[in-house]
N, C-alpha and C. Protein backbone atom coordinates (compact mmCIF):
# COMPACT_ATOMS: atom_id res chain seq x y z
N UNK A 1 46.66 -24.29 -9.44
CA UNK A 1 46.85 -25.58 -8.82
C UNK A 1 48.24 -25.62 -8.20
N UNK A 2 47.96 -26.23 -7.34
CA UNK A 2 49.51 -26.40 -6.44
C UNK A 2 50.07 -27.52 -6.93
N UNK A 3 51.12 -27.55 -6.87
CA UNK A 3 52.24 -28.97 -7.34
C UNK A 3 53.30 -29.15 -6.18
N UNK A 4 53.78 -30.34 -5.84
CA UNK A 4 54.95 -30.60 -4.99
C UNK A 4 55.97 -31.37 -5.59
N UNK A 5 57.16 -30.61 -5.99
CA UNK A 5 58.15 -31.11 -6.73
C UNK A 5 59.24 -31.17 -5.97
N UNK A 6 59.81 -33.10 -5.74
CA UNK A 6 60.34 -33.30 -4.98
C UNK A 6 62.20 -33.75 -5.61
N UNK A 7 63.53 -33.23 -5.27
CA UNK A 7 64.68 -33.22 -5.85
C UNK A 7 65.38 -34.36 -5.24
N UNK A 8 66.14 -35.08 -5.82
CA UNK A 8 66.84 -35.61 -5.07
C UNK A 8 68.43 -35.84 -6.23
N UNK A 9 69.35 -35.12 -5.30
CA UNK A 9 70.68 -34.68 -6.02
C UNK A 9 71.49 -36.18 -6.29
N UNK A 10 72.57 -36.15 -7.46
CA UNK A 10 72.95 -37.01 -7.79
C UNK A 10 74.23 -37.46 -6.66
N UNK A 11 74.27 -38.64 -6.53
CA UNK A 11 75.59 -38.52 -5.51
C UNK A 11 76.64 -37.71 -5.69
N UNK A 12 77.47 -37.28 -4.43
CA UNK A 12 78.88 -36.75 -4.58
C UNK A 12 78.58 -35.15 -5.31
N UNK A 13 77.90 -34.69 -5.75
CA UNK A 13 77.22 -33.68 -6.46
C UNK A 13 77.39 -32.18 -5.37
N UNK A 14 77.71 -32.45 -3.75
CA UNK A 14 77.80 -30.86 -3.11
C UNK A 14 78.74 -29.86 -3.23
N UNK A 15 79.61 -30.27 -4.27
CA UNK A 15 80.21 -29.16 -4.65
C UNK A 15 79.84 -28.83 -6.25
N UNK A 16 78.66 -29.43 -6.75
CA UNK A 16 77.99 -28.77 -8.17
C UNK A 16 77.10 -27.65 -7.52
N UNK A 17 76.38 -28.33 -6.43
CA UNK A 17 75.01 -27.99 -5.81
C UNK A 17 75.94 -26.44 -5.31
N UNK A 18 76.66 -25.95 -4.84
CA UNK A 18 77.53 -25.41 -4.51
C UNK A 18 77.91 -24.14 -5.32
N UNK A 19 78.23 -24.97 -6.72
CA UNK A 19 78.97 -24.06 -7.73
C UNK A 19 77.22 -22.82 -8.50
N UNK A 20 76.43 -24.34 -8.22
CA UNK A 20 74.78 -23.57 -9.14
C UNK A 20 73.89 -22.93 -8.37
N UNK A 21 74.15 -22.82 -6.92
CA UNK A 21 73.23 -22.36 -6.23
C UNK A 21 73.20 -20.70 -6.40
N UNK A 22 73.87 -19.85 -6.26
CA UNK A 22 73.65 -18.56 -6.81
C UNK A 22 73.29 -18.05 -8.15
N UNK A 23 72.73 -19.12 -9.40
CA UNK A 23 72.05 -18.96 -10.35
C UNK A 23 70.68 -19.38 -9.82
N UNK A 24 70.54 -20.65 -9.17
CA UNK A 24 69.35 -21.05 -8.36
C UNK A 24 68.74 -20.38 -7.47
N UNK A 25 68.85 -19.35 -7.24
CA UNK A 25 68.43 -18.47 -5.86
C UNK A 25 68.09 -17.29 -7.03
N UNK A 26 68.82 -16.38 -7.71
CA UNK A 26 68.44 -15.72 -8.64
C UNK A 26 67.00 -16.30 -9.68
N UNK A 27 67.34 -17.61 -9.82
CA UNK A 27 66.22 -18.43 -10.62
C UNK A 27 64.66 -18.31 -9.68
N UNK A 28 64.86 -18.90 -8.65
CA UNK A 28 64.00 -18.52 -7.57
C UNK A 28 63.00 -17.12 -7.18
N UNK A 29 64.02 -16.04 -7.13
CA UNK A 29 63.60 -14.89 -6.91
C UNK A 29 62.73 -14.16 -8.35
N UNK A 30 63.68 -14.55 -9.39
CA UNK A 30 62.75 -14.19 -10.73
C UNK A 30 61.25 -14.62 -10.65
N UNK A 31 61.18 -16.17 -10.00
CA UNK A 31 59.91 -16.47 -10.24
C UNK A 31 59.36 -16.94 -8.87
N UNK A 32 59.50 -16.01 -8.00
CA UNK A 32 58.77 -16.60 -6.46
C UNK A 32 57.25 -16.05 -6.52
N UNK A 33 56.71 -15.62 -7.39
CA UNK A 33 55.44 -15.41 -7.74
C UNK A 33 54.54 -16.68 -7.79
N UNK A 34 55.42 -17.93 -8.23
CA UNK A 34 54.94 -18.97 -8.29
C UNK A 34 55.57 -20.31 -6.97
N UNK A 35 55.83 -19.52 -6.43
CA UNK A 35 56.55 -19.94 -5.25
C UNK A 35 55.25 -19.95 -4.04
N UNK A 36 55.17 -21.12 -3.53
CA UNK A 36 54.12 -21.51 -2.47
C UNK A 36 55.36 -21.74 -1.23
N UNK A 37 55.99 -22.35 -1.41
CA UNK A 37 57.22 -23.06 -0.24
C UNK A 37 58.65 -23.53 -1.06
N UNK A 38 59.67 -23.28 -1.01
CA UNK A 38 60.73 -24.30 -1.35
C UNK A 38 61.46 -24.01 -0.16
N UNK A 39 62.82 -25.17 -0.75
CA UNK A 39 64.22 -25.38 0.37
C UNK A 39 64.44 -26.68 0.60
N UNK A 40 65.72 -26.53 0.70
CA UNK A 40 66.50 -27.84 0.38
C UNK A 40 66.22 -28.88 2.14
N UNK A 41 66.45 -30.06 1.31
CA UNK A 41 65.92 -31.26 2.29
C UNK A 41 67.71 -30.83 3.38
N UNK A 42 67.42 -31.18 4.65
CA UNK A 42 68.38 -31.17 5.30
C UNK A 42 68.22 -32.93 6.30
N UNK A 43 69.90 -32.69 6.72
CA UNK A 43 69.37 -34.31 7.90
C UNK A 43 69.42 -33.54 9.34
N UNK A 44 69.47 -34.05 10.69
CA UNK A 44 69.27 -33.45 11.48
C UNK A 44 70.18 -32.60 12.30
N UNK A 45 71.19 -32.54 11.93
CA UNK A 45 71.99 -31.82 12.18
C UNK A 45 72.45 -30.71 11.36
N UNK A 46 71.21 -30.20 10.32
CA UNK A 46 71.01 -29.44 9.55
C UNK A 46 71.85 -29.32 8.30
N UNK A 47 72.47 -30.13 8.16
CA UNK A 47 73.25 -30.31 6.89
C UNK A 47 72.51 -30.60 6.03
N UNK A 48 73.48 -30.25 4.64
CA UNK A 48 72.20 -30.46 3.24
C UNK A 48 72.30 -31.99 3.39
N UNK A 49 71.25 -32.91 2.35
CA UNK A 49 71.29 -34.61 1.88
C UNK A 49 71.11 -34.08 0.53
N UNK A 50 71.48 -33.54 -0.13
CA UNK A 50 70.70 -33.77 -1.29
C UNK A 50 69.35 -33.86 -1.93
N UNK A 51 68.96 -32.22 -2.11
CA UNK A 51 67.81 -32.26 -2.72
C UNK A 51 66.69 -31.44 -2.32
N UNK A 52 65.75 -30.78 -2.52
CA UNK A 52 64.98 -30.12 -1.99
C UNK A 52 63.47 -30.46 -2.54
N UNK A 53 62.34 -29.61 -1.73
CA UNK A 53 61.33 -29.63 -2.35
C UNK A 53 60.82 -27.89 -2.72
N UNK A 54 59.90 -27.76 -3.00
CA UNK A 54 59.20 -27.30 -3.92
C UNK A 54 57.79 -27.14 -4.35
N UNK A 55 57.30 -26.04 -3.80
CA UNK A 55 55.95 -26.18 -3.80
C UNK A 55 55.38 -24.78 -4.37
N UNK A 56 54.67 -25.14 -5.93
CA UNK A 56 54.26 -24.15 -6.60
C UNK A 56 53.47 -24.11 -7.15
N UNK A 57 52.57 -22.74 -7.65
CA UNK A 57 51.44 -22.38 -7.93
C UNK A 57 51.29 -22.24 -8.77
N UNK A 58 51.23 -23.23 -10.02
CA UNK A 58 50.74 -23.39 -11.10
C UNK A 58 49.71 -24.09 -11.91
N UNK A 59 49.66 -23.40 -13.36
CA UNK A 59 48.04 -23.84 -13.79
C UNK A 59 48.66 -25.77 -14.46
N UNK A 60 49.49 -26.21 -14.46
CA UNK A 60 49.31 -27.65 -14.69
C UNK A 60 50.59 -28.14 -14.68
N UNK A 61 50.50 -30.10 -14.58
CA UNK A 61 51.78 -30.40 -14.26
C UNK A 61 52.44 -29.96 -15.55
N UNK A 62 52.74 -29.67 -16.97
CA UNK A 62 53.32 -29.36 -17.41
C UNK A 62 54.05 -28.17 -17.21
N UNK A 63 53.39 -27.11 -16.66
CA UNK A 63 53.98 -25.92 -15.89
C UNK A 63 55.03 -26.25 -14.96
N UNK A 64 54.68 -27.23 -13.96
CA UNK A 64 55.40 -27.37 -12.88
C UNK A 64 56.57 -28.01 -13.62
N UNK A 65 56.60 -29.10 -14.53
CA UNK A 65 57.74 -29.73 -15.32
C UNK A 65 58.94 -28.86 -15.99
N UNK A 66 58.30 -27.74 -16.62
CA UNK A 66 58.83 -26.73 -17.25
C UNK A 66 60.01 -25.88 -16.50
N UNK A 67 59.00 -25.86 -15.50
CA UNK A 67 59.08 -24.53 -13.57
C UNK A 67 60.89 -24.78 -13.53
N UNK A 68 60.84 -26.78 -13.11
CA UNK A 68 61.60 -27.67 -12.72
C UNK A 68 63.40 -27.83 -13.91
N UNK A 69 62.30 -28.18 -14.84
CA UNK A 69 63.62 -27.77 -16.28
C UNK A 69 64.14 -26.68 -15.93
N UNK A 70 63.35 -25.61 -15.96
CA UNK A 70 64.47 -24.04 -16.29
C UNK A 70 65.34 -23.70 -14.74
N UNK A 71 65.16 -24.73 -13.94
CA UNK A 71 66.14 -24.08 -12.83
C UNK A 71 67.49 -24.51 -13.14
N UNK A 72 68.30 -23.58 -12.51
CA UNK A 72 70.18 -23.78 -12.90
C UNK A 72 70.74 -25.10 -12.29
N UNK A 73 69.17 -25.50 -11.29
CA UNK A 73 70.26 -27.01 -10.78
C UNK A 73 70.05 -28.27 -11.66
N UNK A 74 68.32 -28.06 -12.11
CA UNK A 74 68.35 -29.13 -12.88
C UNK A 74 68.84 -29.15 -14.44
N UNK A 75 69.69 -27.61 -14.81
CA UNK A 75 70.42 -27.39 -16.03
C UNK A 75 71.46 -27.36 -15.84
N UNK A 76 71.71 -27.57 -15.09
CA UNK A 76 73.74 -27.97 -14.18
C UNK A 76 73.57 -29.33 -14.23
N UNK A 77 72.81 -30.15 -14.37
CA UNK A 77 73.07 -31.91 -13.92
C UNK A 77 73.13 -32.33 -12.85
N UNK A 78 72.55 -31.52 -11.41
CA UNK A 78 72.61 -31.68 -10.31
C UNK A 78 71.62 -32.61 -9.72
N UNK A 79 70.36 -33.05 -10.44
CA UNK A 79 69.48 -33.83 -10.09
C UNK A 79 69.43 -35.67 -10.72
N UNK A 80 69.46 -36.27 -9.65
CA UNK A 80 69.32 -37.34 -10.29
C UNK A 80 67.90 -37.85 -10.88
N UNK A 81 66.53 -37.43 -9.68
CA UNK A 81 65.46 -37.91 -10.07
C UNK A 81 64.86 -36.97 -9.53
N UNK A 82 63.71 -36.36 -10.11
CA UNK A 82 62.72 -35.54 -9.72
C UNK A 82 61.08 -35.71 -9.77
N UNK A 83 60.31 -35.79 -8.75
CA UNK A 83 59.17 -36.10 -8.68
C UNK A 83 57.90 -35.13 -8.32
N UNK A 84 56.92 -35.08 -9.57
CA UNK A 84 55.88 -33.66 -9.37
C UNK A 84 55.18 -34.44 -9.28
N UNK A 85 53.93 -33.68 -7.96
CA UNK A 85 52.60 -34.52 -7.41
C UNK A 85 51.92 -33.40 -7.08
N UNK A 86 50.46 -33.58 -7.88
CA UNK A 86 49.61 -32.45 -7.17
C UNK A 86 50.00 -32.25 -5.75
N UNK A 87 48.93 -31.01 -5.21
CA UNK A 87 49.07 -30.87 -3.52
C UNK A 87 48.46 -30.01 -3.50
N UNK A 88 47.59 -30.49 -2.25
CA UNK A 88 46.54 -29.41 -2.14
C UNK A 88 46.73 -28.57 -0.59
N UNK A 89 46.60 -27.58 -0.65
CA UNK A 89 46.88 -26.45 0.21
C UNK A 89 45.62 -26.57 1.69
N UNK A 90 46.48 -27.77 2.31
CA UNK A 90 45.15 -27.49 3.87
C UNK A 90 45.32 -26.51 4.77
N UNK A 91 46.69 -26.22 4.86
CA UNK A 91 47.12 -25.23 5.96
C UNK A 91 48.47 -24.57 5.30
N UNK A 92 48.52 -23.01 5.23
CA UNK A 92 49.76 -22.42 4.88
C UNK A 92 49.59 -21.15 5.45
N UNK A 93 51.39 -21.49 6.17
CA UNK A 93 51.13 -20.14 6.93
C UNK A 93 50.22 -20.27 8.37
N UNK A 94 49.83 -21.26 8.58
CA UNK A 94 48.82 -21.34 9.96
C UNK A 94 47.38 -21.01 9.96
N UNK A 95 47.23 -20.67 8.31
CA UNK A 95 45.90 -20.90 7.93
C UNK A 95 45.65 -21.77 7.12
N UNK A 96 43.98 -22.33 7.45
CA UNK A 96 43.32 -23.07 7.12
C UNK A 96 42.90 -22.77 5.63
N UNK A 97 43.32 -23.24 4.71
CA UNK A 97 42.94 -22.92 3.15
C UNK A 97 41.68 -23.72 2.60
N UNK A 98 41.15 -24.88 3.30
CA UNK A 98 40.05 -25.82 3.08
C UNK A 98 39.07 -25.37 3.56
């Protein structure tokens, strides 16, 4: 099952987000097996806002909860609120999955 787990960083926080991101990218790569899509939310001038999403292939939301715990940002204190919602796979990649 797919999950969409959505971050949103605590204020003032881009120099935590900063200090944890090269445990977070290592965290990532350990487990991109379960990796459908991530990357951090940007505004339009491509700068970070705080927060990313997250989209992974697991057997339940407790998985995805777990997924979410063991990353270095949300074990750094970098998240203020985080939100997991099924999601179902219509198009990835430019194919049709339905």
């Amino acid at each position: 099952m797919a999950y969409m787990i959505e971050t949103w960083d605590k204020p003032g926080s881009l120099e935590l987000r900063a200090q944890l991101r090269a445990a977070h990218l290592e965290y990532l790569d350990a487990n991109k097996s379960l990796l459908i899509a991530c990357g951090a939310k940007l505004d339009d001038a491509g700068n970070p806002c705080g927060g990313g999403v997250y989209i992974v292939d697991v057997d339940s939301r407790q998985s995805a909860q777990r997924f979410i715990e063991a990353d270095p940002f949300a074990q750094g204190g970098l998240f203020e609120r985080v939100s997991i919602q099924r999601w179902r796979k219509a198009y990835v990649d430019g194919r049709r999955m339905i």
